[in-house]
Protein backbone atom coordinates (compact mmCIF):
# COMPACT_ATOMS: atom_id res chain seq x y z
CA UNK A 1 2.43 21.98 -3.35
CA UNK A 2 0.30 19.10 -1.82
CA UNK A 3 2.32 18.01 1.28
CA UNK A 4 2.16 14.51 1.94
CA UNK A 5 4.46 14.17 5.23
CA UNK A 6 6.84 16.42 6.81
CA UNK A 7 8.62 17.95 4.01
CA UNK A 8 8.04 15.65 1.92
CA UNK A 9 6.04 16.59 -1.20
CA UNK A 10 4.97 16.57 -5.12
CA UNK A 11 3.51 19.40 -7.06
CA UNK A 12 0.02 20.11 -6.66
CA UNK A 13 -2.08 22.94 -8.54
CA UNK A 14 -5.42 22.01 -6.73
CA UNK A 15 -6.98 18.86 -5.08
CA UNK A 16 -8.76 16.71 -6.96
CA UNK A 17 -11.79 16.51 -5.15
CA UNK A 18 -13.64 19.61 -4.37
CA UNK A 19 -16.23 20.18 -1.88
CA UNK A 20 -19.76 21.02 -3.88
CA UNK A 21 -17.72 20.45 -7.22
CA UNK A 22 -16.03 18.16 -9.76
CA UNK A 23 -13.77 16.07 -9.92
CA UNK A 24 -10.27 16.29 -11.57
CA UNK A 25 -11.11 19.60 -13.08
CA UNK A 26 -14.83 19.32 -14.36
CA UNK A 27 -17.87 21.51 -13.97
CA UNK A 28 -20.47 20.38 -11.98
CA UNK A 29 -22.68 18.96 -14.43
CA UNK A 30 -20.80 20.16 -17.56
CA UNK A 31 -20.25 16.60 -18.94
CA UNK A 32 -16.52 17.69 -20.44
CA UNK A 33 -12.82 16.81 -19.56
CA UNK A 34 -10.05 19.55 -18.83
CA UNK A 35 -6.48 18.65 -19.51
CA UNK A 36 -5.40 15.76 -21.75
CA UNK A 37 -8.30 14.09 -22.04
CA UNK A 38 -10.88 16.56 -22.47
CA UNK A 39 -12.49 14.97 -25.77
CA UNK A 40 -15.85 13.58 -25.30
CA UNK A 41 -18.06 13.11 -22.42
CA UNK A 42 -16.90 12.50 -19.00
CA UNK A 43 -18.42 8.94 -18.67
CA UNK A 44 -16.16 7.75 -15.72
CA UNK A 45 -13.27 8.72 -13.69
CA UNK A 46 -9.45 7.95 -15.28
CA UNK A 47 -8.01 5.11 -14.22
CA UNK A 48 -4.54 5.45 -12.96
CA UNK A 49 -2.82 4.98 -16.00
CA UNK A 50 -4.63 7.96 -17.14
CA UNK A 51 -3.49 10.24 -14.19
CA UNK A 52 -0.08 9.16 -14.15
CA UNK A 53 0.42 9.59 -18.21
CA UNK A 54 -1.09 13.37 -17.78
CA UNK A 55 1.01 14.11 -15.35
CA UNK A 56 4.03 13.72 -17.66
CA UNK A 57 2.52 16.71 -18.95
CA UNK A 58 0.60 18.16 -15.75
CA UNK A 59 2.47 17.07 -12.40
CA UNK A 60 -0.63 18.03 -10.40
CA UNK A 61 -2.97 15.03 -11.86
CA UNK A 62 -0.63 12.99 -10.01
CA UNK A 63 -2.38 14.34 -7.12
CA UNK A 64 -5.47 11.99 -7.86
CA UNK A 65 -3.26 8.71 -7.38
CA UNK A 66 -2.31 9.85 -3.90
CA UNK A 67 -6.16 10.56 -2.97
CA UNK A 68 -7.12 7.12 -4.27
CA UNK A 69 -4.54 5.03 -2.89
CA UNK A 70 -2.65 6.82 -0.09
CA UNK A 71 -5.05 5.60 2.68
CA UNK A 72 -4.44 2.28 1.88
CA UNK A 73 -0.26 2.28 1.72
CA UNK A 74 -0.47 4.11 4.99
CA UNK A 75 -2.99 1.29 6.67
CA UNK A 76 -0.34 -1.56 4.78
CA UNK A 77 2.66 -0.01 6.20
CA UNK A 78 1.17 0.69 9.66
CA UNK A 79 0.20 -2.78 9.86
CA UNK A 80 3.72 -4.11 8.75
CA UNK A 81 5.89 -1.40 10.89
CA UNK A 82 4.08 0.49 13.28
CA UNK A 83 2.09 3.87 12.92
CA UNK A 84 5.68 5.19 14.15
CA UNK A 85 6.78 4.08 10.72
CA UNK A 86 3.97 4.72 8.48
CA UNK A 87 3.31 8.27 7.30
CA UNK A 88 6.84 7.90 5.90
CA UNK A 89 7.03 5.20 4.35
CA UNK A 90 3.63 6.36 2.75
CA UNK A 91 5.15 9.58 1.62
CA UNK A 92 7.87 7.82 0.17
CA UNK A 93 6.43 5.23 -1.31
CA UNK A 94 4.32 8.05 -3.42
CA UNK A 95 7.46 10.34 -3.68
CA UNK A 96 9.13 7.48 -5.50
CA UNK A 97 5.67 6.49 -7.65
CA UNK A 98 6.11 10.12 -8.75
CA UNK A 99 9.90 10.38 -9.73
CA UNK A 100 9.41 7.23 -11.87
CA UNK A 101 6.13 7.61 -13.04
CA UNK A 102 7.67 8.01 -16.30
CA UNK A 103 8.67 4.12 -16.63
CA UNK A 104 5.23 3.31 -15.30
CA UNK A 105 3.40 1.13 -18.02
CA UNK A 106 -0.17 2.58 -18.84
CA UNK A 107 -1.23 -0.47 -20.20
CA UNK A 108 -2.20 -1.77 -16.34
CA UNK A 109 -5.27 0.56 -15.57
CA UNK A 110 -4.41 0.02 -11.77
CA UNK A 111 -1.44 1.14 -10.15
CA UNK A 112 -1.96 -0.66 -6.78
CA UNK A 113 0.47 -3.63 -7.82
CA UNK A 114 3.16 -0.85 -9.03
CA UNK A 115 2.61 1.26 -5.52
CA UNK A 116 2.76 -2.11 -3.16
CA UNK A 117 5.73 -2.65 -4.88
CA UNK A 118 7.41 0.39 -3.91
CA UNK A 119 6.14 0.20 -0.59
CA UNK A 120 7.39 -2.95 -0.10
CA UNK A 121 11.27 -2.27 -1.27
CA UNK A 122 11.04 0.77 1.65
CA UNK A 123 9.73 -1.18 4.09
CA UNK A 124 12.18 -4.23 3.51
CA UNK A 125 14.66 -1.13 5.00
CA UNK A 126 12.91 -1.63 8.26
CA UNK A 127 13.55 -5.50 8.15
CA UNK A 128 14.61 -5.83 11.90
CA UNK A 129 11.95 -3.20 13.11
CA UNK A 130 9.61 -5.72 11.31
CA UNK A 131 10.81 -8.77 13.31
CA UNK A 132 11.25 -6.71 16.61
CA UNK A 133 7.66 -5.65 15.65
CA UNK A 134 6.55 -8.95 15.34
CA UNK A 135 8.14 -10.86 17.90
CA UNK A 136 6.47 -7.97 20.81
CA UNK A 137 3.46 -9.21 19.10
CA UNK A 138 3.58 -12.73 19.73
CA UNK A 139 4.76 -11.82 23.66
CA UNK A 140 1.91 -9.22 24.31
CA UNK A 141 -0.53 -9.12 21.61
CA UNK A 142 -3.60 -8.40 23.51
CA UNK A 143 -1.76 -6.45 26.15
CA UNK A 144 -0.14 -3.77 24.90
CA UNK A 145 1.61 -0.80 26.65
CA UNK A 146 -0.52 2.00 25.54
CA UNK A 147 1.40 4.84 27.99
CA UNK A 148 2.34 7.81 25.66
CA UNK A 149 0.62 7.00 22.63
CA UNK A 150 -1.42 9.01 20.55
CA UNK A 151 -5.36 7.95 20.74
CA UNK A 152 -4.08 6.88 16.71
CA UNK A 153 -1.45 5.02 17.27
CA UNK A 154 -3.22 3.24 20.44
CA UNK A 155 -5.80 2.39 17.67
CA UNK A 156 -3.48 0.81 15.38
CA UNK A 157 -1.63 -0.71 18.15
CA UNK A 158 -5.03 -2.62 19.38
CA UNK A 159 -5.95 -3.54 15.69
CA UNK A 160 -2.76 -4.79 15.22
CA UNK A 161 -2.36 -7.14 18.20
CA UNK A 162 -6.17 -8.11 17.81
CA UNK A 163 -5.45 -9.32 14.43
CA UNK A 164 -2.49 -11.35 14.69
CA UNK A 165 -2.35 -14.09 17.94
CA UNK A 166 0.67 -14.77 19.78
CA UNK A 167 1.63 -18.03 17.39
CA UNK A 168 0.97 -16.11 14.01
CA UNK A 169 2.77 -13.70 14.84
CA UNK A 170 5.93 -15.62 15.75
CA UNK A 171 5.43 -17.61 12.61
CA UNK A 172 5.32 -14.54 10.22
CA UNK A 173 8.68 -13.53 12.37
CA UNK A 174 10.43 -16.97 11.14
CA UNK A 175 9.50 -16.55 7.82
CA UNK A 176 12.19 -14.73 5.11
CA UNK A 177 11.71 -11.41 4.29
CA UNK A 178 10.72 -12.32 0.74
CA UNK A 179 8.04 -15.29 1.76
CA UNK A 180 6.71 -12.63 4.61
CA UNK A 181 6.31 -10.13 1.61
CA UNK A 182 4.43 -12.41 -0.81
CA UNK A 183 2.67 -13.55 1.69
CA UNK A 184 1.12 -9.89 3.52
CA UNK A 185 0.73 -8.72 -0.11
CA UNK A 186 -1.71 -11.77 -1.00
CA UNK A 187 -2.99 -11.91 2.56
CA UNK A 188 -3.36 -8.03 3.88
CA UNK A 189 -3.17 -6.21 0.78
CA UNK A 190 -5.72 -8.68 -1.15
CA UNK A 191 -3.41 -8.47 -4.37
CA UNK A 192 -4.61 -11.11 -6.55
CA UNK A 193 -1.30 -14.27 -7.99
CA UNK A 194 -0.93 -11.79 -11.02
CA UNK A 195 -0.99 -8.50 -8.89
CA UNK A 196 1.51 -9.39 -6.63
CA UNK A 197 4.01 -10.64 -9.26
CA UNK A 198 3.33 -7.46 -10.91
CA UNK A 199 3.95 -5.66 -7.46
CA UNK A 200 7.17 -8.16 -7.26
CA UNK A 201 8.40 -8.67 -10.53
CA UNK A 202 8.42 -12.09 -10.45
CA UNK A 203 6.81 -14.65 -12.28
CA UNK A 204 3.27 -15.97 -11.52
CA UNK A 205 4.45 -19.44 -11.31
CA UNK A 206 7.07 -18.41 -8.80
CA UNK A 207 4.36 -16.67 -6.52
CA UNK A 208 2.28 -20.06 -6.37
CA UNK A 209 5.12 -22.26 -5.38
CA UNK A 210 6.57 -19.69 -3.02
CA UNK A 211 2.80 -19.40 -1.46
CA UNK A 212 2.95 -23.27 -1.52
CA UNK A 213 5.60 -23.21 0.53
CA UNK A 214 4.88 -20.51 2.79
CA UNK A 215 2.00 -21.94 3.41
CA UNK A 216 3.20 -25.22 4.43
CA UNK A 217 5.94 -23.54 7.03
CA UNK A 218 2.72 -21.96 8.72
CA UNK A 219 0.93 -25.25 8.95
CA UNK A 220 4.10 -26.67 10.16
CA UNK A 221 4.22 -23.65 13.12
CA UNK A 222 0.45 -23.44 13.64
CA UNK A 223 -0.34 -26.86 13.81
CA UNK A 224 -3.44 -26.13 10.84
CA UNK A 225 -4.72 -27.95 8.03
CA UNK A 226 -4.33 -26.60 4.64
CA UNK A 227 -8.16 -25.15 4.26
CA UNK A 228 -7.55 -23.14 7.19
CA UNK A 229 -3.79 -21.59 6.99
């Protein structure tokens, strides 16, 4: 079992990286696939459509989507929430990815979209811890009270407060739930129109005019022209 927080975990036969060795199961320097896709040379590393369909078969390969993406959820959600909140909504989020993998469509080679979109629905849970969040933020942002924090959490605490100043982060607090998720999954994730109304499941036409208005409430709150917002 690979734990991935607490007690919360998905199988896992072996990692898929391997100090000195392969990955995913290859000899070093053998050239050859194990598992399901073990015909022909090894010419580059599955995408994640590849894991997650072989782990239909082999839970374990599931393993490699967690090593690839993991860090990242866990950075998204600490930046959203709180390192407080973070390892479990990152443990969730890839609990979830691997109860349903089975609806996930392997025609989309990259399963960021899919996992932002799981992340998202859990941390929409924490709404008010969001605002709360937030709204300390745009009080303190460059001041905050670091007694009985982890050297970790003071970390994310200072990145956090560095990157958002007192008006942004009162604005973000104003805006809906839905227009502050579009908006952190364009703007902090770096999910491209189409990404994020994968991630979404919206249409792309309703992510640019819900960005176009997002982005004119910030202008209206932060006083900015539209280059800059």
């Amino acid at each position: 079992m690979r734990t991935v927080s607490g007690d919360l975990r998905f199988p896992s036969v072996a990692p898929a990286h391997e100090p000195g060795g392969s990955r995913l199961g290859t000899e070093p320097g053998s050239g050859a696939r194990t598992g399901p896709y073990d015909a022909g040379p090894y010419d580059a590393e599955p995408s994640d459509a590849e894991l997650i369909a072989a782990s239909l078969t082999a839970p374990e390969r599931f393993a490699g989507v967690f090593d690839r993406h993991a860090d990242e959820i866990h950075a998204y959600a600490g930046r959203r929430l709180g390192p407080e909140h973070a390892d479990d909504v990152t443990a969730e989020t890839f609990l979830v990815a691997f109860r349903k993998r089975q609806r996930y469509d392997t025609t989309r080679p990259d399963a960021r979209p899919w996992l932002y979109g799981i992340a998202g629905n859990l941390i929409s849970g924490h709404r008010r811890s969001e605002v709360r969040r937030l709204r300390a933020l745009a009080r303190t942002p460059r001041d905050v009270d670091e007694r009985g924090l982890h050297e970790e959490e003071r970390g994310a605490e200072r990145a956090s407060a560095a990157a958002l100043r007192p008006v942004l982060a009162a604005a973000l607090a104003r805006l809906s739930a839905a227009e502050r998720e579009l908006l952190l999954l364009v703007a902090w994730a770096d999910l491209s129109y189409e990404e994020a109304a994968e991630a979404l499941k919206i249409p792309i036409g309703t992510v640019r005019s819900r960005l176009h208005r997002v982005r004119a409430k910030l202008r209206r709150h932060l006083d900015l022209s539209e280059e800059n917002v």
